[in-house]
N, C-alpha and C. Protein backbone atom coordinates (compact mmCIF):
# COMPACT_ATOMS: atom_id res chain seq x y z
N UNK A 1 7.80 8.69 -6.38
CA UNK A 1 8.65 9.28 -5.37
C UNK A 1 7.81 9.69 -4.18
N UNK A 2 8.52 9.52 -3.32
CA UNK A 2 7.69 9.73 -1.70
C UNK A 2 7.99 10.94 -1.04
N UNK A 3 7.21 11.75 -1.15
CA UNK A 3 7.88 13.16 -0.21
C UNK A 3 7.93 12.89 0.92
N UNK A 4 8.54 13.32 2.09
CA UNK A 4 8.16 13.51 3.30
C UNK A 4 7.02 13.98 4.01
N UNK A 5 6.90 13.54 5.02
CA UNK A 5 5.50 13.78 6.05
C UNK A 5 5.44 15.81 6.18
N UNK A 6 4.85 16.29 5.96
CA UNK A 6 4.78 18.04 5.74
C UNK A 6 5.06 18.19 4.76
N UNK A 7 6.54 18.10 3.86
CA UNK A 7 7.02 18.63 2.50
C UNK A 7 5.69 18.89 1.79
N UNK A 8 5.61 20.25 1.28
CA UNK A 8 4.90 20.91 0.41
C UNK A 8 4.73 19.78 -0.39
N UNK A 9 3.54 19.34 -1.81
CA UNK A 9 3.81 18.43 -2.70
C UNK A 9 4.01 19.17 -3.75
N UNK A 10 4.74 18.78 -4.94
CA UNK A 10 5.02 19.06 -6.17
C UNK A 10 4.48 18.46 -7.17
N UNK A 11 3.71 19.28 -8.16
CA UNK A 11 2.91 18.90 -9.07
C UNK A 11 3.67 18.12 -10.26
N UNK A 12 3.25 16.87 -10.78
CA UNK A 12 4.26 16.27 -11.50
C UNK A 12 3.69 17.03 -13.15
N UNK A 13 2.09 17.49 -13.07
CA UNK A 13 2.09 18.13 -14.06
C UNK A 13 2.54 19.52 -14.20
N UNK A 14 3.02 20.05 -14.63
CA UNK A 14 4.03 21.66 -14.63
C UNK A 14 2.72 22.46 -15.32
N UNK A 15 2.37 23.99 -14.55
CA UNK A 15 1.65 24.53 -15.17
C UNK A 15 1.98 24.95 -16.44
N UNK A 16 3.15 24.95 -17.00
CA UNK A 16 3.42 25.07 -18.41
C UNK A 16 2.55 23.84 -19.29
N UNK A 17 2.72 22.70 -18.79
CA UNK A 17 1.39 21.68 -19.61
C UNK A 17 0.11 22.23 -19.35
N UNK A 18 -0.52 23.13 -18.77
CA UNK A 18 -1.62 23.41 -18.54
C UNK A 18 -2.39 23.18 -20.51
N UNK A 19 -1.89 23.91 -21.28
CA UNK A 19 -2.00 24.64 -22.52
C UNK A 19 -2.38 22.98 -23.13
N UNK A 20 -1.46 22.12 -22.84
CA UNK A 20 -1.63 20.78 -23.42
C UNK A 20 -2.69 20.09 -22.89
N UNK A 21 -2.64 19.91 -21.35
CA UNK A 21 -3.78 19.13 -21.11
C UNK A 21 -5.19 19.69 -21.09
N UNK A 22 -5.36 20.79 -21.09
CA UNK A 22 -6.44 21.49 -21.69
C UNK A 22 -6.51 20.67 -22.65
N UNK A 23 -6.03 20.90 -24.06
CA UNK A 23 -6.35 20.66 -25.46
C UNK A 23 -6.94 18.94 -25.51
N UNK A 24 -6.15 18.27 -24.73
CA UNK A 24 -6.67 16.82 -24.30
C UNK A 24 -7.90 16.66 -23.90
N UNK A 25 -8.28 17.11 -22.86
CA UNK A 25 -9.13 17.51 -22.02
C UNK A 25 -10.73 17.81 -22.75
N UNK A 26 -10.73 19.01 -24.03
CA UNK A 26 -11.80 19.35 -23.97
C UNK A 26 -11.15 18.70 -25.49
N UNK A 27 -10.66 17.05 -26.17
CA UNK A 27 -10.47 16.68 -27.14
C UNK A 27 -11.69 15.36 -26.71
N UNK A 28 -11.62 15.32 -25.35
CA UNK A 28 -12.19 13.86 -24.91
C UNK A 28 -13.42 14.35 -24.38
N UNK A 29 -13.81 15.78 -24.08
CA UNK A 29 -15.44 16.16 -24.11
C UNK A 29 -15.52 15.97 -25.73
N UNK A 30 -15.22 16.66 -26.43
CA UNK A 30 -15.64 16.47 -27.66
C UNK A 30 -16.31 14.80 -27.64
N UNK A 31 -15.33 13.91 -27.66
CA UNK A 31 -15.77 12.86 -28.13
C UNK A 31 -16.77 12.23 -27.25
N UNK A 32 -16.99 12.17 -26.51
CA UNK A 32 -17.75 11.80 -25.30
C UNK A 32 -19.29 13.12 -25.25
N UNK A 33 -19.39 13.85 -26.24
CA UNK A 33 -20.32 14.68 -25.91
C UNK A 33 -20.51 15.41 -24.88
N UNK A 34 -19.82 16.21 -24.07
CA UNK A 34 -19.74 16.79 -22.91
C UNK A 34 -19.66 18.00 -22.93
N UNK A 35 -19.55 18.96 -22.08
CA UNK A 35 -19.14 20.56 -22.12
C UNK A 35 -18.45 20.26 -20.98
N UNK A 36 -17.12 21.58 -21.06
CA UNK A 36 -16.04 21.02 -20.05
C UNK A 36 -15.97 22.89 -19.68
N UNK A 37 -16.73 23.10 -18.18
CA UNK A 37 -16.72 24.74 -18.41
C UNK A 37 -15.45 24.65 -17.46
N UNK A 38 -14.68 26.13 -16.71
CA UNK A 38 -13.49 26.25 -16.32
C UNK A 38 -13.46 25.85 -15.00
N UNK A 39 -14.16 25.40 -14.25
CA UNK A 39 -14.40 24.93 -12.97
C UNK A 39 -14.07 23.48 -13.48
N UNK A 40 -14.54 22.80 -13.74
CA UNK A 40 -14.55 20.72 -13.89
C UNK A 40 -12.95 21.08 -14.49
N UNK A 41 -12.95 22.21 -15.58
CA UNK A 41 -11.39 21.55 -15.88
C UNK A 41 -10.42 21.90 -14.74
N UNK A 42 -10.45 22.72 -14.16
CA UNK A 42 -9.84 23.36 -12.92
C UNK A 42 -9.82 21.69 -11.58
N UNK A 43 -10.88 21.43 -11.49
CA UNK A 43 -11.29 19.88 -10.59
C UNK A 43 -10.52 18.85 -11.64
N UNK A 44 -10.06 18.47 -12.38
CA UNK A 44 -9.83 17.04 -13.13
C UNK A 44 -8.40 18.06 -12.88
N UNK A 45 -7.55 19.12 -13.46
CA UNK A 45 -6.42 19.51 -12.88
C UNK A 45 -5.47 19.06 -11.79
N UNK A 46 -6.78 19.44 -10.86
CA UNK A 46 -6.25 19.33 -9.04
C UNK A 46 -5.91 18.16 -8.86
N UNK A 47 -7.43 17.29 -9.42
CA UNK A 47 -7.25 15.91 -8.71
C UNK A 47 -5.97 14.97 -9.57
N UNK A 48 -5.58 15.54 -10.69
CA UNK A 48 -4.39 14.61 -11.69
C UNK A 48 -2.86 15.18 -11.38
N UNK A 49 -2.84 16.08 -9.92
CA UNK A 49 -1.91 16.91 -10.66
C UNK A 49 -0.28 15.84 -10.28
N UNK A 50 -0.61 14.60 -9.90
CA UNK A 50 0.56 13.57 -9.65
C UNK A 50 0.86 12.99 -10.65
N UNK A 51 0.29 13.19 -11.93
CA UNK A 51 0.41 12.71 -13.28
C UNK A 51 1.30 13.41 -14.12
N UNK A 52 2.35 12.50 -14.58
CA UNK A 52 2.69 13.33 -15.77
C UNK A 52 1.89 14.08 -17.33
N UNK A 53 2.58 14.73 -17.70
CA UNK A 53 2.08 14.88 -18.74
C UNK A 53 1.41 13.53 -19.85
N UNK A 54 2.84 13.14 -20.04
CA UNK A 54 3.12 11.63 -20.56
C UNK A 54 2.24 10.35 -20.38
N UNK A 55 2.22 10.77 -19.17
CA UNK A 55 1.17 9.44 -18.29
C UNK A 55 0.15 9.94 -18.59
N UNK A 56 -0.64 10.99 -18.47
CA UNK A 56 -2.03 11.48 -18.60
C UNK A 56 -2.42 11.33 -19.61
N UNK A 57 -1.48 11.73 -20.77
CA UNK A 57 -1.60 11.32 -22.35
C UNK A 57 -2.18 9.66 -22.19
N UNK A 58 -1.38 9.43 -22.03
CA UNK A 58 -1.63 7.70 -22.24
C UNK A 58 -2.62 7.30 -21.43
N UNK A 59 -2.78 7.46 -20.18
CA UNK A 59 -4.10 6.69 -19.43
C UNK A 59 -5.39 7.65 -20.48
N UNK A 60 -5.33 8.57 -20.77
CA UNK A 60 -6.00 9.09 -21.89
C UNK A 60 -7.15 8.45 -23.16
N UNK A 61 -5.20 8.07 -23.55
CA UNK A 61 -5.39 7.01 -24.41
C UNK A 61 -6.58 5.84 -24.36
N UNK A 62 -6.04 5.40 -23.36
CA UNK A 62 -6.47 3.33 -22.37
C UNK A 62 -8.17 3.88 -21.90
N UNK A 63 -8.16 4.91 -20.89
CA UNK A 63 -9.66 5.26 -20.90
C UNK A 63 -10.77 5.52 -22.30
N UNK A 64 -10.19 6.38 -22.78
CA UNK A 64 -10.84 6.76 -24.05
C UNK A 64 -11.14 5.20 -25.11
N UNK A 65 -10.57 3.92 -24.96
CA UNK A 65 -10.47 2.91 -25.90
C UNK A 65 -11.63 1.54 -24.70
N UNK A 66 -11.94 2.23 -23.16
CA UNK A 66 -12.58 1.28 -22.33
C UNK A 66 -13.58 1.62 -21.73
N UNK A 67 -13.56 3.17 -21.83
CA UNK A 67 -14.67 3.61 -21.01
C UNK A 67 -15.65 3.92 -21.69
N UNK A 68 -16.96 3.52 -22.19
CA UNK A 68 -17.98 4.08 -22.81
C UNK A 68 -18.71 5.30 -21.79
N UNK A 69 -18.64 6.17 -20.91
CA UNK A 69 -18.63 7.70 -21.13
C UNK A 69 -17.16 8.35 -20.16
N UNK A 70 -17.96 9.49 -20.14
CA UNK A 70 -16.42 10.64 -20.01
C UNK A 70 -15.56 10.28 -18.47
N UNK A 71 -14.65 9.65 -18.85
CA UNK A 71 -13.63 9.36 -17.77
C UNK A 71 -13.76 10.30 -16.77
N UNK A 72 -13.94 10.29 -15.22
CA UNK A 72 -14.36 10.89 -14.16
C UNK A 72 -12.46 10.65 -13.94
N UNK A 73 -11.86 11.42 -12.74
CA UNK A 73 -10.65 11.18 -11.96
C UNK A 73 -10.42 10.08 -11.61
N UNK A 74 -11.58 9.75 -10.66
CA UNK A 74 -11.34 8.37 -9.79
C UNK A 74 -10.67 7.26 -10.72
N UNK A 75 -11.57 7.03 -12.61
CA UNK A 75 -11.26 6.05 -13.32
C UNK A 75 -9.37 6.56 -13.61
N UNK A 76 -8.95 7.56 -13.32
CA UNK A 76 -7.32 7.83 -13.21
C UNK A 76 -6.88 7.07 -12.27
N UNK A 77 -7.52 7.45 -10.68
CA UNK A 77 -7.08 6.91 -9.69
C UNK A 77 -6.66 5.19 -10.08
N UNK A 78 -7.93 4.67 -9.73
CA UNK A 78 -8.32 3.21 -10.44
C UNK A 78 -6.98 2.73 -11.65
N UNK A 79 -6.52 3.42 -12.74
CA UNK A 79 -5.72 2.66 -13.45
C UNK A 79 -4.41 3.01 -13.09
N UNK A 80 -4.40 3.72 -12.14
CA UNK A 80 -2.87 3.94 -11.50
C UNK A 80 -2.68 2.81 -10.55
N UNK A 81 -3.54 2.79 -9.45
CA UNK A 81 -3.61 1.35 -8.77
C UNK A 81 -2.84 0.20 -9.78
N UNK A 82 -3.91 0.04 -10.78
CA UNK A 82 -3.79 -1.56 -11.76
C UNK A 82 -2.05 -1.46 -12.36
N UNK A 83 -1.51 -0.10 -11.98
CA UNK A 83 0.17 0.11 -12.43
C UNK A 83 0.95 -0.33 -11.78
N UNK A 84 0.54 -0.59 -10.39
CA UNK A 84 1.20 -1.16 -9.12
C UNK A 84 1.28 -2.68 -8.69
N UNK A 85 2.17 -3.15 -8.52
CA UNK A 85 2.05 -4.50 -7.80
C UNK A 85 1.04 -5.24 -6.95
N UNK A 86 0.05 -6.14 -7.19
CA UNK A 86 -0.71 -6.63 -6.18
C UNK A 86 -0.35 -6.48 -5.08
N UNK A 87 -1.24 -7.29 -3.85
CA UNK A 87 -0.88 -7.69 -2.53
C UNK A 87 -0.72 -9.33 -3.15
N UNK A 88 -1.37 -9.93 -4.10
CA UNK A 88 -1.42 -11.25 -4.55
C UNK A 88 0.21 -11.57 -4.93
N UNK A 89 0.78 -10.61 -6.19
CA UNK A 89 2.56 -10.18 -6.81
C UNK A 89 3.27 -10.36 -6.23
N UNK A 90 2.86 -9.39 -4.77
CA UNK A 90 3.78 -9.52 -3.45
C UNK A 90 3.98 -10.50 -3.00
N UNK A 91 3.10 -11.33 -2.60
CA UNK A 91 3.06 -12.81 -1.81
C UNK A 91 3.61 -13.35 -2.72
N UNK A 92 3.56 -13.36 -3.64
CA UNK A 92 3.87 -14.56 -4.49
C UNK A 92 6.20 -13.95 -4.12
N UNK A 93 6.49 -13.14 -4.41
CA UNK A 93 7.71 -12.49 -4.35
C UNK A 93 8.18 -12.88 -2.62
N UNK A 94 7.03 -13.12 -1.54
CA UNK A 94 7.72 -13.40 -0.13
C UNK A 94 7.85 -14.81 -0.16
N UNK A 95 7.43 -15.43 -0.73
CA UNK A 95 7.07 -16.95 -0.93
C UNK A 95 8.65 -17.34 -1.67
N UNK A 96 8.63 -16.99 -2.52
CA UNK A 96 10.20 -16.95 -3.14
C UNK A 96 11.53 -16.93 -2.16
N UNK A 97 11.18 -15.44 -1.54
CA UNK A 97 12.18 -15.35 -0.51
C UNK A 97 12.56 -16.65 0.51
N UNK A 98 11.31 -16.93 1.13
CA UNK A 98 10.68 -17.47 2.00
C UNK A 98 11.67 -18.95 1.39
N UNK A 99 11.27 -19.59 -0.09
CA UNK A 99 12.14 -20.75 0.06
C UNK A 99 13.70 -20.63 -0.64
N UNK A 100 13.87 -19.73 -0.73
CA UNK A 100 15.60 -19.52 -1.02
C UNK A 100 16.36 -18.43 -0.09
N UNK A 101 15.99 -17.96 0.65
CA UNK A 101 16.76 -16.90 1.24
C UNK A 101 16.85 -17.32 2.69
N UNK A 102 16.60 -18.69 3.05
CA UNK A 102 16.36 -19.39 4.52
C UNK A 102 17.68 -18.74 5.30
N UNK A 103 18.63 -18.78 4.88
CA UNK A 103 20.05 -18.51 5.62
C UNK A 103 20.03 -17.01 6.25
N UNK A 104 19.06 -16.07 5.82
CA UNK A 104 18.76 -14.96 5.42
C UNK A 104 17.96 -14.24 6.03
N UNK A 105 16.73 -15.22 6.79
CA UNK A 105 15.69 -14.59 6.86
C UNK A 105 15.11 -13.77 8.57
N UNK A 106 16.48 -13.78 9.11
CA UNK A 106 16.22 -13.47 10.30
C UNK A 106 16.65 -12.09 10.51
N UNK A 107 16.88 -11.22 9.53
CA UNK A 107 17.36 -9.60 10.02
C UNK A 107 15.97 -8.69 9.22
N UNK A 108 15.12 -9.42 9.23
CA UNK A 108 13.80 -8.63 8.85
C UNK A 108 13.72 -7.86 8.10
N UNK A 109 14.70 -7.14 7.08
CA UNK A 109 14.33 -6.47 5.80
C UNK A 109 15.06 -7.43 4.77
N UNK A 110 13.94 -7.93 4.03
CA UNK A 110 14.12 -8.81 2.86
C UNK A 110 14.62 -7.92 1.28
N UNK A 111 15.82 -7.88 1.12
CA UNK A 111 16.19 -7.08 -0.42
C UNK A 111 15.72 -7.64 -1.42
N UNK A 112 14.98 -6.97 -2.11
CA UNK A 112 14.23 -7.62 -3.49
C UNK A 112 12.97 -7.13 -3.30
N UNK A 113 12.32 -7.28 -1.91
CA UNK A 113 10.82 -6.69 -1.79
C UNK A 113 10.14 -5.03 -1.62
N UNK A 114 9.86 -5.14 -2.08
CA UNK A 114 9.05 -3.35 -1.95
C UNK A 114 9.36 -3.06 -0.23
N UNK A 115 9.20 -1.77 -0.12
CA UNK A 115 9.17 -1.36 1.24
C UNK A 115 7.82 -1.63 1.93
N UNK A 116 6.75 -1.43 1.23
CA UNK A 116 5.28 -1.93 1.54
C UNK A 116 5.10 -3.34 1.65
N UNK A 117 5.91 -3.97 0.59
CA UNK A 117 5.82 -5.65 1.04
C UNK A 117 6.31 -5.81 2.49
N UNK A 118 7.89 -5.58 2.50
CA UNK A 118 8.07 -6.07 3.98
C UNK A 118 7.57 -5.18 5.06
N UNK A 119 7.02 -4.23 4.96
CA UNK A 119 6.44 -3.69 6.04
C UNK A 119 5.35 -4.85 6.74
N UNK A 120 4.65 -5.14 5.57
CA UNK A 120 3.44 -5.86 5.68
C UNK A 120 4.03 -7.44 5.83
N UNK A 121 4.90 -7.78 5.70
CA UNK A 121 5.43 -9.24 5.70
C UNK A 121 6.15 -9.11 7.44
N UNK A 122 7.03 -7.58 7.85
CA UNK A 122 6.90 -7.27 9.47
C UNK A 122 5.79 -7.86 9.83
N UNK A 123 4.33 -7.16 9.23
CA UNK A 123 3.16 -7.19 10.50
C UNK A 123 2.76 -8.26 10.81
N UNK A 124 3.08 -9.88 9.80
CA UNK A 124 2.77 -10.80 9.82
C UNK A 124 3.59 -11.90 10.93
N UNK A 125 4.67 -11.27 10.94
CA UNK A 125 5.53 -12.03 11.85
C UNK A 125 6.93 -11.85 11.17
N UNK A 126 7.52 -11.61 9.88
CA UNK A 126 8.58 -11.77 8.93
C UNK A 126 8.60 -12.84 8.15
N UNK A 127 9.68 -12.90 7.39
CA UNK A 127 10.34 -14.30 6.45
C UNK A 127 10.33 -15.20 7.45
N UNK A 128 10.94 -15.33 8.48
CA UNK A 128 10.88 -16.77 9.42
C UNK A 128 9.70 -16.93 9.80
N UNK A 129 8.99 -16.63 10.06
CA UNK A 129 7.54 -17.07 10.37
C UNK A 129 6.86 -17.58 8.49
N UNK A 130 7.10 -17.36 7.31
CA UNK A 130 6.73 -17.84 6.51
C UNK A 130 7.41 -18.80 6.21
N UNK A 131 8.56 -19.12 6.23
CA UNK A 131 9.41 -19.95 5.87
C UNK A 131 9.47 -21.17 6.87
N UNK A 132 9.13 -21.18 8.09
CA UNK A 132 8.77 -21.91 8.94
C UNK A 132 7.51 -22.46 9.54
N UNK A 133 6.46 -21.76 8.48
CA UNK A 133 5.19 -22.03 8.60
C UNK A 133 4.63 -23.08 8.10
N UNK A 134 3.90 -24.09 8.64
CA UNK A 134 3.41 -25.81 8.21
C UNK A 134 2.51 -25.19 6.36
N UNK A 135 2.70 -25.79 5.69
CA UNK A 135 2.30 -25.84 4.40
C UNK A 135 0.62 -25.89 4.76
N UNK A 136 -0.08 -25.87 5.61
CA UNK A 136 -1.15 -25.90 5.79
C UNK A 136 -1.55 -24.68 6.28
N UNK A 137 -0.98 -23.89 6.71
CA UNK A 137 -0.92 -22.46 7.27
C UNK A 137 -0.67 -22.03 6.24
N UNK A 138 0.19 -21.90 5.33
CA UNK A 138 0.61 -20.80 4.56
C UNK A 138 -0.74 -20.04 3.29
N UNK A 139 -2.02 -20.28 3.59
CA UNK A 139 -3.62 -19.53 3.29
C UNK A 139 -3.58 -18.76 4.23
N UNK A 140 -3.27 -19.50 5.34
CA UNK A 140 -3.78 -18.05 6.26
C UNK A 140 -2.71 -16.95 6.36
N UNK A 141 -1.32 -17.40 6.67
CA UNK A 141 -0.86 -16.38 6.23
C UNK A 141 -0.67 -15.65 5.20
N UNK A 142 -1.12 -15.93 4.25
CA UNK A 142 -1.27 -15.26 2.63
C UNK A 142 -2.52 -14.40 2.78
N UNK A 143 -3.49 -14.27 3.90
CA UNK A 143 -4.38 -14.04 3.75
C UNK A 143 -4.42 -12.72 4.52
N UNK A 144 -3.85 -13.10 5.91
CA UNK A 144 -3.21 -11.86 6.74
C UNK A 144 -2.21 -10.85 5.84
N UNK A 145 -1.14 -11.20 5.55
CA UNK A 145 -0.49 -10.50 4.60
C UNK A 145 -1.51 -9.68 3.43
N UNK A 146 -2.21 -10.51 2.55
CA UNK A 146 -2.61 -9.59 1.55
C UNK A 146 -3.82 -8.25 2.21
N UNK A 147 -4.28 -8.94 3.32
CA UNK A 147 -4.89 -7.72 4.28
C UNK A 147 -4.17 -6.67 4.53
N UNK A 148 -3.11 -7.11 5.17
CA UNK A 148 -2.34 -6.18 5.79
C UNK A 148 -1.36 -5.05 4.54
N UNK A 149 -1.35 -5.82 3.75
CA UNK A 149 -0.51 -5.01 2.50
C UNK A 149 -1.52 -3.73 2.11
N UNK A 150 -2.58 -4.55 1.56
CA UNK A 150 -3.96 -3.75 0.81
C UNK A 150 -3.87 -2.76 1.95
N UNK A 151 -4.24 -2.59 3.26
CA UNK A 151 -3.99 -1.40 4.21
C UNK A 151 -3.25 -0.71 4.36
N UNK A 152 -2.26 -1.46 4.24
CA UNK A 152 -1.00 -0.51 3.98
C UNK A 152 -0.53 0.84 2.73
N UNK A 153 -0.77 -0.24 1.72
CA UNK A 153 -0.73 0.30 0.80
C UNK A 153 -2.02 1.67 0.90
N UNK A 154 -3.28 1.75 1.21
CA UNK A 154 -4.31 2.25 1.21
C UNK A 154 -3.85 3.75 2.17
N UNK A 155 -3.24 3.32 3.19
CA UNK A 155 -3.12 4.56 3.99
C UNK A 155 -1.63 5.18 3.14
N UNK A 156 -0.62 4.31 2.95
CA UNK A 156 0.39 5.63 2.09
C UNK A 156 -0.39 5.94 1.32
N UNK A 157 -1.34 5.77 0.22
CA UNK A 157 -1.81 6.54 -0.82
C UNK A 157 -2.56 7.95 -0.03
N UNK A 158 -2.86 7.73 0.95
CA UNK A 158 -3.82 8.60 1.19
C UNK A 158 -2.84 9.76 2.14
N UNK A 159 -1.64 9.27 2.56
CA UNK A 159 -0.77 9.72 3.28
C UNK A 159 0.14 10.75 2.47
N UNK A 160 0.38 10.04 1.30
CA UNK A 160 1.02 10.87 0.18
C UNK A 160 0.49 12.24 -0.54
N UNK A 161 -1.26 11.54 -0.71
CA UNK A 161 -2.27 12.49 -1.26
C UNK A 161 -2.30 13.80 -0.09
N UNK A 162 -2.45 13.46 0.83
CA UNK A 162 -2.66 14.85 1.73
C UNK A 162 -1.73 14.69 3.12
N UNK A 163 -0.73 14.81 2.69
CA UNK A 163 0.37 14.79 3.80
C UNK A 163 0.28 15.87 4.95
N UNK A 164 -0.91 16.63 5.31
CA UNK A 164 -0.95 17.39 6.38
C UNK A 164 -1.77 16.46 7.33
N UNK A 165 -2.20 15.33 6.54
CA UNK A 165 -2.88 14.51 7.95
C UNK A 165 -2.42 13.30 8.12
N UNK A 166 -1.21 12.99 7.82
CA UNK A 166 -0.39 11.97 7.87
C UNK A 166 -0.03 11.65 9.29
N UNK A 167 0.15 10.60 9.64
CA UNK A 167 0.78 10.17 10.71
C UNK A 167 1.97 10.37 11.52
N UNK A 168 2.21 10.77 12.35
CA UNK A 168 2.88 11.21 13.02
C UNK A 168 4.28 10.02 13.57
N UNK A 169 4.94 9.74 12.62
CA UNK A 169 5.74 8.41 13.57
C UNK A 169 6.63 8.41 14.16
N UNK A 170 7.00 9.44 14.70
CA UNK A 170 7.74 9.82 16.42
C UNK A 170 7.49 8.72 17.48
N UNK A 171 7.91 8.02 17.68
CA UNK A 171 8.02 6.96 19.11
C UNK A 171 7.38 7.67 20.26
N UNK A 172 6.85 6.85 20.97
CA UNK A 172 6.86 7.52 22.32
C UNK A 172 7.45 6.73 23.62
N UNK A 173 7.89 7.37 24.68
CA UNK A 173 8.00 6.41 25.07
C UNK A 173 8.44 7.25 26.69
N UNK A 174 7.70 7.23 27.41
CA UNK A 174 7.52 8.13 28.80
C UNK A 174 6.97 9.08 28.56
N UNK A 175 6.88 9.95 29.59
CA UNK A 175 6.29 11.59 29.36
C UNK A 175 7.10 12.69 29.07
N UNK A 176 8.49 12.94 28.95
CA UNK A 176 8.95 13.72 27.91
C UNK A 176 8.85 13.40 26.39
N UNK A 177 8.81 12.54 26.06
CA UNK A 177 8.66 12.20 24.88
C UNK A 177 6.93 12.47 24.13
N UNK A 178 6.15 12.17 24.89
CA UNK A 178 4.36 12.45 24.95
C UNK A 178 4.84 14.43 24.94
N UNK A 179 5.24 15.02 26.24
CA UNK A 179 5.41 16.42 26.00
C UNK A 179 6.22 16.93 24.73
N UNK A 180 7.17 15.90 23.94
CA UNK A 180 7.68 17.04 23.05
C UNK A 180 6.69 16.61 21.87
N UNK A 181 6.05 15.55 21.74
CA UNK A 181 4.91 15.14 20.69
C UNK A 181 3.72 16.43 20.89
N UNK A 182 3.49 16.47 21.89
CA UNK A 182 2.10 17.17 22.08
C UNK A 182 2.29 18.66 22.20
N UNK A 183 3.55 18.93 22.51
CA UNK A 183 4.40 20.84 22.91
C UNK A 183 4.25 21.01 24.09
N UNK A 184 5.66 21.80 24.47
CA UNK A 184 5.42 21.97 25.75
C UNK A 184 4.79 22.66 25.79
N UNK A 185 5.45 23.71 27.04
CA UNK A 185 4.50 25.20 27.73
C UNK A 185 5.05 26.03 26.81
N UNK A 186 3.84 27.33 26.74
CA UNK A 186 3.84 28.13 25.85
C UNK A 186 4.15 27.66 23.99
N UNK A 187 3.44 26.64 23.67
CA UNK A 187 3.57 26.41 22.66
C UNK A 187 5.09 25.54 21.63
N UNK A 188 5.83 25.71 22.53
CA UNK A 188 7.08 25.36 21.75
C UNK A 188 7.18 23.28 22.68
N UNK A 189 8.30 22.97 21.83
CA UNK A 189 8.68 21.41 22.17
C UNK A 189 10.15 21.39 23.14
N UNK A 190 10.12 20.66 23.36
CA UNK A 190 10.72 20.56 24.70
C UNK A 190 12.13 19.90 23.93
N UNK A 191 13.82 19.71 24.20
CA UNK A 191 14.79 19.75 23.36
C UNK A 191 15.40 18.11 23.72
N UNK A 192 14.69 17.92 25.27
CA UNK A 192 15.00 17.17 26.29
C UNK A 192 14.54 15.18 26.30
């Protein structure tokens, strides 16, 4: 789920699991030989707290059976990625579109594709530009696309993760519009 740009975020782990993922937690120092003092568990907390309970259990699981030593966050980060659809998945899903949806392909949001696919299938040109592209082109545009996805995808993650430095996507377009982006006088935005 996608909060909005400011919205506070909500922890998908509930401090009521605290009690549980603790017990997890210093189950997988045990095995891994580690000491887990209240600071690192406090840091592996923060950085998981988009995880369910459920989910944490289980990537738990999958780390503990691949990782020969003590699973760091990032290796969380990392198998949450591998949960998600390629940029490779994707293409392969515009390519589809691309030869059955011809009648179709000129109002630029393709139904069936992720919002990140066609964003990134926008930046390329759309479905008509793939679907009309010489069979000798269609590397390079597979190539632009999976660029453009992987970026895409890269900044919502990071957009989601700390939504106070998210992007601002207000249009602009003259100088009232620049003044109510930037505030007017005395601090406030202009209505105009």
């Amino acid at each position: 789920m996608q909060l909005p740009i400011g919205c506070r975020r909500r922890c998908a782990v509930l401090p009521d699991d605290f009690k549980r993922f603790n017990a997890v937690m210093n189950g997988m120092a045990k095995i891994y030989e580690r000491e887990l003092d209240a600071v690192v568990l406090d840091v592996y907390w923060l950085s998981l707290t988009d995880w369910t309970l459920t989910d944490f259990e289980s990537a738990v699981g999958h780390l503990m059976r691949t990782c020969r030593f003590m699973p760091r966050p990032i290796d969380f980060s990392q198998l949450a990625k591998a949960g998600k659809p390629s940029a490779a998945e994707a293409w392969i899903e515009v390519l589809d579109h691309a030869r059955h949806d011809s009648p179709n392909f000129m109002n630029g949001h393709v139904n069936g594709l992720s919002e990140l696919a066609n964003r990134a299938l926008r930046a390329i040109g759309g479905l008509h530009t793939v679907a009309m592209s010489d069979i000798s082109k269609t590397t390079f545009l597979e190539k632009r696309f999976t660029d453009v996805y992987d970026q895409m995808g890269e900044s919502d993650e990071i957009r989601d993760s700390v939504p106070g430095i998210a992007f601002d996507r207000r249009t602009l377009s003259g100088p009232t519009s620049i003044r109510n982006l930037l505030g007017g006088r005395n601090g406030t935005t202009d209505e105009s």
